[in-house]
PDB file of N, CA and C in Angstrom:
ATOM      1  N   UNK A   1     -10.865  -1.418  -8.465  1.00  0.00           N
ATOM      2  CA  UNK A   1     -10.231  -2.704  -8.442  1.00  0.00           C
ATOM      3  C   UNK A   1     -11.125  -3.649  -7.647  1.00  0.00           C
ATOM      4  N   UNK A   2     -11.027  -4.718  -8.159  1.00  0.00           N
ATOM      5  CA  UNK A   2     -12.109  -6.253  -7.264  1.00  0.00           C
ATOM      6  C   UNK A   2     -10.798  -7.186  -6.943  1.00  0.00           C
ATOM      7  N   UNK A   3     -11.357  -7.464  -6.081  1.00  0.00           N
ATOM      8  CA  UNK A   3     -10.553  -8.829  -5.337  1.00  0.00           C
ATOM      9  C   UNK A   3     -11.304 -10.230  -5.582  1.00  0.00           C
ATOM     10  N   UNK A   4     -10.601 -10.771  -6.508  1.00  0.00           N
ATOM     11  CA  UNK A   4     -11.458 -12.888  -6.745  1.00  0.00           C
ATOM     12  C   UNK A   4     -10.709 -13.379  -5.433  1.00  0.00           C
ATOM     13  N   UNK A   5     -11.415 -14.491  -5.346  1.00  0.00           N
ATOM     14  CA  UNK A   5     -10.485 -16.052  -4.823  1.00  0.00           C
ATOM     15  C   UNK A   5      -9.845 -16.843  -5.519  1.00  0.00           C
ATOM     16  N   UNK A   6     -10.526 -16.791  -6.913  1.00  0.00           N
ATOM     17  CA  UNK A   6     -10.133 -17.763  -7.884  1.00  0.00           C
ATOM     18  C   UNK A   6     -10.312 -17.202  -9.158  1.00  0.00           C
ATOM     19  N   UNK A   7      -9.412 -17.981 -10.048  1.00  0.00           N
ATOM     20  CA  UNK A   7     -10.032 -17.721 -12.065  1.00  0.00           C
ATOM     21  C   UNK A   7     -11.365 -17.966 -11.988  1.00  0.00           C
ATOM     22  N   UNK A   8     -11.815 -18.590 -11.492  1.00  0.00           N
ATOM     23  CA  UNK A   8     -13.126 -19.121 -11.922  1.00  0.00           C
ATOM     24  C   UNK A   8     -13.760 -18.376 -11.011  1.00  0.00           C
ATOM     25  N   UNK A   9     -14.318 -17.961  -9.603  1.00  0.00           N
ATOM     26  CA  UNK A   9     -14.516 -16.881  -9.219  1.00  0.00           C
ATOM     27  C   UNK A   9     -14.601 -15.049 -10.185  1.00  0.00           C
ATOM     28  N   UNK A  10     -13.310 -15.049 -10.800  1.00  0.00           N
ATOM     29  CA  UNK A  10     -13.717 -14.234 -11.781  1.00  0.00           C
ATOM     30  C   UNK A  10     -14.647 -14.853 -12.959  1.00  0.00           C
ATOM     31  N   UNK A  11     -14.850 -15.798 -13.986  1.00  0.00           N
ATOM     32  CA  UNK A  11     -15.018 -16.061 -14.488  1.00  0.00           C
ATOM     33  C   UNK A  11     -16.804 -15.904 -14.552  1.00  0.00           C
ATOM     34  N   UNK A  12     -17.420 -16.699 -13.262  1.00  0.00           N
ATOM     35  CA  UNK A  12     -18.601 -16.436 -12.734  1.00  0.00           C
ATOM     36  C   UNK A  12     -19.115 -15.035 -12.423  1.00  0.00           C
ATOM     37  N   UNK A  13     -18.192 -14.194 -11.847  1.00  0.00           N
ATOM     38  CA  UNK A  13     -18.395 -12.654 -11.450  1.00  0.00           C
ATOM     39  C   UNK A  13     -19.136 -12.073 -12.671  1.00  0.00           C
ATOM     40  N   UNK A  14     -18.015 -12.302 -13.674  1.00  0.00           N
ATOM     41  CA  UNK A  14     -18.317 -11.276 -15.415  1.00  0.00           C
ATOM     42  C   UNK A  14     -19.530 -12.045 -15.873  1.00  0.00           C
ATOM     43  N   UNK A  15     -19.787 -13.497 -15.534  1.00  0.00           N
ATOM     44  CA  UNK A  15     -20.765 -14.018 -16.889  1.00  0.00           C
ATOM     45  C   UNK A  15     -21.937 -13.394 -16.261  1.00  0.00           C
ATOM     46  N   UNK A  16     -22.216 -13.599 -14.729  1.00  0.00           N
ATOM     47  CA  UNK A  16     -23.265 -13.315 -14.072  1.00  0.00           C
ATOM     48  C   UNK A  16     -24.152 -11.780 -14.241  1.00  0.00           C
ATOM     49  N   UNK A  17     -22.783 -11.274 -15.068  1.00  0.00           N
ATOM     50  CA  UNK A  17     -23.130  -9.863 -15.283  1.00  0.00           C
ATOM     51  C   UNK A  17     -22.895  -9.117 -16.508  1.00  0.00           C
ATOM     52  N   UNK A  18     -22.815 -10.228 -17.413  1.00  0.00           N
ATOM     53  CA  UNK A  18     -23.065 -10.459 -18.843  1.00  0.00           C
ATOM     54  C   UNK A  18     -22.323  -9.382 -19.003  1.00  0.00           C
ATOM     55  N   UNK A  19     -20.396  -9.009 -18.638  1.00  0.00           N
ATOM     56  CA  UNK A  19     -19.325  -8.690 -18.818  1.00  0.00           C
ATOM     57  C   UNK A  19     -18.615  -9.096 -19.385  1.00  0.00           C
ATOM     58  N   UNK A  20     -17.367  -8.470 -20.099  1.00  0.00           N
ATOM     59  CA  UNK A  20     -16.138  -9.295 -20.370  1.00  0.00           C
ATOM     60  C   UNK A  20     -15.285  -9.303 -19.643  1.00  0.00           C
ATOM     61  N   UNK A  21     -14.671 -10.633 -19.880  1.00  0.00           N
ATOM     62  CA  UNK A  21     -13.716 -10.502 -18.687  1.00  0.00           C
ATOM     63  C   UNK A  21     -12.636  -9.570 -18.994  1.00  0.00           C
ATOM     64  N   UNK A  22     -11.930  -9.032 -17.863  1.00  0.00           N
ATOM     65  CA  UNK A  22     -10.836  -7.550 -18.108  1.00  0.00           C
ATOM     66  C   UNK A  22      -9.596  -8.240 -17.738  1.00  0.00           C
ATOM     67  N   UNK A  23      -8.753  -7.057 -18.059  1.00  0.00           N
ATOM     68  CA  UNK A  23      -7.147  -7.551 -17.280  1.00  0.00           C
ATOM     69  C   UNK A  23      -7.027  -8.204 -15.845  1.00  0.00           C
ATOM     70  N   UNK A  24      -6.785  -9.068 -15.544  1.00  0.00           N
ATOM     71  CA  UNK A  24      -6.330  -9.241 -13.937  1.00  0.00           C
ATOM     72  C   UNK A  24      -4.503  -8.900 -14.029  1.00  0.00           C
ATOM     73  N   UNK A  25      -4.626  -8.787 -12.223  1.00  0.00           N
ATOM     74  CA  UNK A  25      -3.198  -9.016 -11.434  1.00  0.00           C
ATOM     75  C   UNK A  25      -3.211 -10.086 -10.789  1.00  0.00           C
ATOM     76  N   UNK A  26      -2.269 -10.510 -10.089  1.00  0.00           N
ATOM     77  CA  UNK A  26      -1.875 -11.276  -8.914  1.00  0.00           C
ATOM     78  C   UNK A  26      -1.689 -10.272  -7.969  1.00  0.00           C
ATOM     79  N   UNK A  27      -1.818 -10.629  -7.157  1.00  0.00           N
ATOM     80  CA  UNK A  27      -1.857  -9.644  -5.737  1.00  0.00           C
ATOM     81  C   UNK A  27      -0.117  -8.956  -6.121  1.00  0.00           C
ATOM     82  N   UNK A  28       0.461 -10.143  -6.192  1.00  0.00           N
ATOM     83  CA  UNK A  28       2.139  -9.651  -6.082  1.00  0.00           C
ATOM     84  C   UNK A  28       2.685  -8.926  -7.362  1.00  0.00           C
ATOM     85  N   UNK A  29       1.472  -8.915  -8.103  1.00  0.00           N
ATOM     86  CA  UNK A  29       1.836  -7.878  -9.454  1.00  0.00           C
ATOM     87  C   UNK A  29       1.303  -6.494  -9.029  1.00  0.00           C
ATOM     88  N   UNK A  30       0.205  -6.532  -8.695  1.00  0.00           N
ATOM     89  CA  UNK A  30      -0.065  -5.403  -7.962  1.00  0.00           C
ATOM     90  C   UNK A  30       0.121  -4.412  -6.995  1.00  0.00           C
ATOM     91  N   UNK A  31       1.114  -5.388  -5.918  1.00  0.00           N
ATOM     92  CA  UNK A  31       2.024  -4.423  -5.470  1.00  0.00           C
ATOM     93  C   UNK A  31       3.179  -4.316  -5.883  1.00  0.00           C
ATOM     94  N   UNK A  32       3.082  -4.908  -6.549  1.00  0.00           N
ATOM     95  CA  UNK A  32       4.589  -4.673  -7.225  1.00  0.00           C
ATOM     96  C   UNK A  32       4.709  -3.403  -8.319  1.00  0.00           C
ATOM     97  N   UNK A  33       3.809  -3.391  -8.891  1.00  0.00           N
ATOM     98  CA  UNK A  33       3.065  -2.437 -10.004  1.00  0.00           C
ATOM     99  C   UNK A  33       3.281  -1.152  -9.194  1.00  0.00           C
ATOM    100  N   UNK A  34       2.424  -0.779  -8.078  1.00  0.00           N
ATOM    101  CA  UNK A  34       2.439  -0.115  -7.384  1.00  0.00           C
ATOM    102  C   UNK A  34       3.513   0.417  -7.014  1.00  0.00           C
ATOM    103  N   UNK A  35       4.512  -0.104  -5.915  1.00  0.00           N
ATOM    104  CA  UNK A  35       5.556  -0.072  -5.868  1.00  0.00           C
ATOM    105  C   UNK A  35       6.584   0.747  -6.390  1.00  0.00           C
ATOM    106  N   UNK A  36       6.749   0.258  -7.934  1.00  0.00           N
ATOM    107  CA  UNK A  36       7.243   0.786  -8.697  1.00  0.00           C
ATOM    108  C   UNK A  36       6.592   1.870  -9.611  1.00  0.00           C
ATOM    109  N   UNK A  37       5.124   2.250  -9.383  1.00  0.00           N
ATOM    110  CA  UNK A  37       4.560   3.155  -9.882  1.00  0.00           C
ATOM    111  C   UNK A  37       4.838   4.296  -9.467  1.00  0.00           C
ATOM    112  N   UNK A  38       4.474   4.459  -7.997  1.00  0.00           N
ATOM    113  CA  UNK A  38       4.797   5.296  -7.251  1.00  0.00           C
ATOM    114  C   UNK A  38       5.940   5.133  -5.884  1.00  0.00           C
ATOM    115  N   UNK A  39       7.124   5.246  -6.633  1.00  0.00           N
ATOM    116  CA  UNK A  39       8.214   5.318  -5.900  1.00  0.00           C
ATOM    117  C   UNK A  39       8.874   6.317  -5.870  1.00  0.00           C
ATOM    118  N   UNK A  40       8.598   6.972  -6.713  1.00  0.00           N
ATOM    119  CA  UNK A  40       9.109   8.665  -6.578  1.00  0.00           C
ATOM    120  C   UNK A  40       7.716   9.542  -6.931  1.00  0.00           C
ATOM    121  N   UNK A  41       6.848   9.759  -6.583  1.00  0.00           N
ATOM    122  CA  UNK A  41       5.836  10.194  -6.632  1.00  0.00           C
ATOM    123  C   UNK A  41       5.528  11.693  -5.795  1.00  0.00           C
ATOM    124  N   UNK A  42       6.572  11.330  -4.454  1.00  0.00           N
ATOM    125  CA  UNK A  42       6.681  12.524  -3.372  1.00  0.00           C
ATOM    126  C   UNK A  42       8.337  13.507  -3.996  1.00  0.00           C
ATOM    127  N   UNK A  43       8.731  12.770  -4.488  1.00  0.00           N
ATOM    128  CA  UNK A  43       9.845  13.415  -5.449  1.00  0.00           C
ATOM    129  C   UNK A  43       9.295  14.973  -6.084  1.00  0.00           C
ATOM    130  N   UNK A  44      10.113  16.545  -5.997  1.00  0.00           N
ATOM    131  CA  UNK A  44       9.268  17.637  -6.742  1.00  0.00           C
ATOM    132  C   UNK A  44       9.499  17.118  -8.888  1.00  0.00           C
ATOM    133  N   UNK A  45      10.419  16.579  -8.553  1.00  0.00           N
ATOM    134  CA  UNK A  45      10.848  16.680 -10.120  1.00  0.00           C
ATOM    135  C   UNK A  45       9.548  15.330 -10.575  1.00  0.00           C
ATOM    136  N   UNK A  46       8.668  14.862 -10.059  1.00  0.00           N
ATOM    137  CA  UNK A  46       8.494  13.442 -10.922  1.00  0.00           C
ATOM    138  C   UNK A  46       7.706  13.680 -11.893  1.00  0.00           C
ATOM    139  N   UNK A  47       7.412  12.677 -12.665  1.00  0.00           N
ATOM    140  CA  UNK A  47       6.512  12.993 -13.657  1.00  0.00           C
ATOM    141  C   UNK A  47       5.562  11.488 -14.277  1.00  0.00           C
ATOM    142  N   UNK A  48       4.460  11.699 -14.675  1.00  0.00           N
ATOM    143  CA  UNK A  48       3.955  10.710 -15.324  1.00  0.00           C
ATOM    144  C   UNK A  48       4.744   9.858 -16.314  1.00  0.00           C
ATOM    145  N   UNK A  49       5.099   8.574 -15.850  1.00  0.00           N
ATOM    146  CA  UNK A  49       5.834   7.637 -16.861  1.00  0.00           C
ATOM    147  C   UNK A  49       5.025   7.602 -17.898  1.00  0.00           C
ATOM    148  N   UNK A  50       6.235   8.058 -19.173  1.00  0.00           N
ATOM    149  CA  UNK A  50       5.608   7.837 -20.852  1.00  0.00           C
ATOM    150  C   UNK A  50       4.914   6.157 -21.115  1.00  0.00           C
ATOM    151  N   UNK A  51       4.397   6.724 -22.269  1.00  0.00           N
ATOM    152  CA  UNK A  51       3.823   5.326 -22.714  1.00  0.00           C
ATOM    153  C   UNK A  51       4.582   4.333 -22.878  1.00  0.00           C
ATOM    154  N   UNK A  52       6.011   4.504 -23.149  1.00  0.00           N
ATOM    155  CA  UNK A  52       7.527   3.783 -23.436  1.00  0.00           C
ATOM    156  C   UNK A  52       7.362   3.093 -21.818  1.00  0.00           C
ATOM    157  N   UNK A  53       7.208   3.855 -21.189  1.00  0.00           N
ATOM    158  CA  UNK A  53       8.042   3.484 -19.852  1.00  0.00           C
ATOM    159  C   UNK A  53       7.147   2.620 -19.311  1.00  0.00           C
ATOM    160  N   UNK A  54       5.656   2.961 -19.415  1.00  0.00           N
ATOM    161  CA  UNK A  54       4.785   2.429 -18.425  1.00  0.00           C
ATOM    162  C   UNK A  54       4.540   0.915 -19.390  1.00  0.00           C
ATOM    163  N   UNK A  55       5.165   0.588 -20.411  1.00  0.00           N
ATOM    164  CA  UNK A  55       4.579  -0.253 -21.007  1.00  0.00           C
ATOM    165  C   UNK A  55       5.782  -1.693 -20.909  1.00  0.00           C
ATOM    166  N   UNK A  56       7.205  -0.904 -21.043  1.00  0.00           N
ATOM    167  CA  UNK A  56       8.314  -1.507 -20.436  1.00  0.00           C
ATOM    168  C   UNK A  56       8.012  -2.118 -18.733  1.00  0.00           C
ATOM    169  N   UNK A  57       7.099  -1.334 -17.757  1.00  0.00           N
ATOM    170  CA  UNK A  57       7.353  -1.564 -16.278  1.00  0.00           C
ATOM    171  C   UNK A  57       6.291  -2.823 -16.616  1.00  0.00           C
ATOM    172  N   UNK A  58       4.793  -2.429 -17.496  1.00  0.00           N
ATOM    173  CA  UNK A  58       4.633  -3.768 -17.200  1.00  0.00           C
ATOM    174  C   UNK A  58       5.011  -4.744 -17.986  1.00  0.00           C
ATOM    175  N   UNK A  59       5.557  -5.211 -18.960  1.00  0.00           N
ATOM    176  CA  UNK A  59       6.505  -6.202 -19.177  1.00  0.00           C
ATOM    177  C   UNK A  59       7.294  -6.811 -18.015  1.00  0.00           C
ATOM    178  N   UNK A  60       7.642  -5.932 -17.506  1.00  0.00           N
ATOM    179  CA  UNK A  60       9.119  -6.563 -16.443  1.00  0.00           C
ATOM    180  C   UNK A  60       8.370  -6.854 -15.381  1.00  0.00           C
ATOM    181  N   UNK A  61       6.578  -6.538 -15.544  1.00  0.00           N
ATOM    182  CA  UNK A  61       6.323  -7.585 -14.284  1.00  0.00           C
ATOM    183  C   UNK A  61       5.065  -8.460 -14.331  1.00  0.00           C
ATOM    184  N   UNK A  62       5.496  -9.575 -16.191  1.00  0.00           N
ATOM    185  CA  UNK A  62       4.576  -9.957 -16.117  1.00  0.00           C
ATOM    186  C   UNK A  62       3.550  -9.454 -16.952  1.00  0.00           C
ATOM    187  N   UNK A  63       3.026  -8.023 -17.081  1.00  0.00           N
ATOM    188  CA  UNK A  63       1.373  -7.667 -17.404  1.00  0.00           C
ATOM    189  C   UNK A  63       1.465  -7.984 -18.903  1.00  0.00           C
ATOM    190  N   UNK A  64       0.589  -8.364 -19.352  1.00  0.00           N
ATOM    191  CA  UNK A  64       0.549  -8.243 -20.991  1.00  0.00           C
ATOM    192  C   UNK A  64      -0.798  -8.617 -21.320  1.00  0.00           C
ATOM    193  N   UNK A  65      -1.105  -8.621 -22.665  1.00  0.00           N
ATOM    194  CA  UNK A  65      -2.521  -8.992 -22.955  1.00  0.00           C
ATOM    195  C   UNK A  65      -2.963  -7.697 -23.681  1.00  0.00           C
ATOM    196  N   UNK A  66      -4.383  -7.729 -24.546  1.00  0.00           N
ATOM    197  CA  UNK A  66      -4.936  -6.100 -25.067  1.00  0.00           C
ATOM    198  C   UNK A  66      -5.382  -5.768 -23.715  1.00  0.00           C
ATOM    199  N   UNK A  67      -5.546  -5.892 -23.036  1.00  0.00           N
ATOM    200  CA  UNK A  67      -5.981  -5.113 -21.990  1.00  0.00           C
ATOM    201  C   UNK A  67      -5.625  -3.833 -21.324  1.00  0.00           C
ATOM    202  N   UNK A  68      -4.506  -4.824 -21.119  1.00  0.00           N
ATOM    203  CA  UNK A  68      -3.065  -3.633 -21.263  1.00  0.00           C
ATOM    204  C   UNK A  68      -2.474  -2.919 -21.566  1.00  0.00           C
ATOM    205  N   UNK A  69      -2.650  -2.712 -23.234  1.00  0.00           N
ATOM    206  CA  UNK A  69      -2.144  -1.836 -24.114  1.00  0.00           C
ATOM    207  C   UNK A  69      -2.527  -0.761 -23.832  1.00  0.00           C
ATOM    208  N   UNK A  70      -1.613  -0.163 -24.055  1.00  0.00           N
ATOM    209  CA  UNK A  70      -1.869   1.463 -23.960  1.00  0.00           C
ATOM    210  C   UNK A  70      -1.753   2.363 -25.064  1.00  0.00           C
ATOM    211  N   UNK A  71      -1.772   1.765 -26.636  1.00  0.00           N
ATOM    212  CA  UNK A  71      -1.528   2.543 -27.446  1.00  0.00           C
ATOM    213  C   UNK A  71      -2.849   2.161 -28.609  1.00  0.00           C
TER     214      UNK A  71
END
């Protein structure tokens, strides 16, 4: 993961390095993401959220784009 200051900060990062640009977060998607990623993680029963699930969590916070896709 990279940390910008700005869109355009990213924007400069990728061209400079003749990249495409990728998915971003907002900081507060990211912990939020998090958060809810691993909230039962220390749980014995947990398990890797399905493609259903992980694709529903990011909807509900925001993520979208091909970047994202997971299928």
């Amino acid at each position: 993961m990279l940390v910008f200051r700005s869109e355009a900060h990213i924007d400069r990062w990728s061209a400079a390095r003749g990249l495409p640009r990728g998915g971003t977060l907002s900081l507060d998607q990211a912990w939020r993401l998090a958060r809810a990623w691993y909230a039962t993680k220390a749980v014995p029963e947990w398990r890797r959220p399905s493609v259903d699930e992980a694709e529903a969590l990011f909807a509900s916070l925001g993520i979208a784009g091909p970047f994202w896709a997971l299928r």
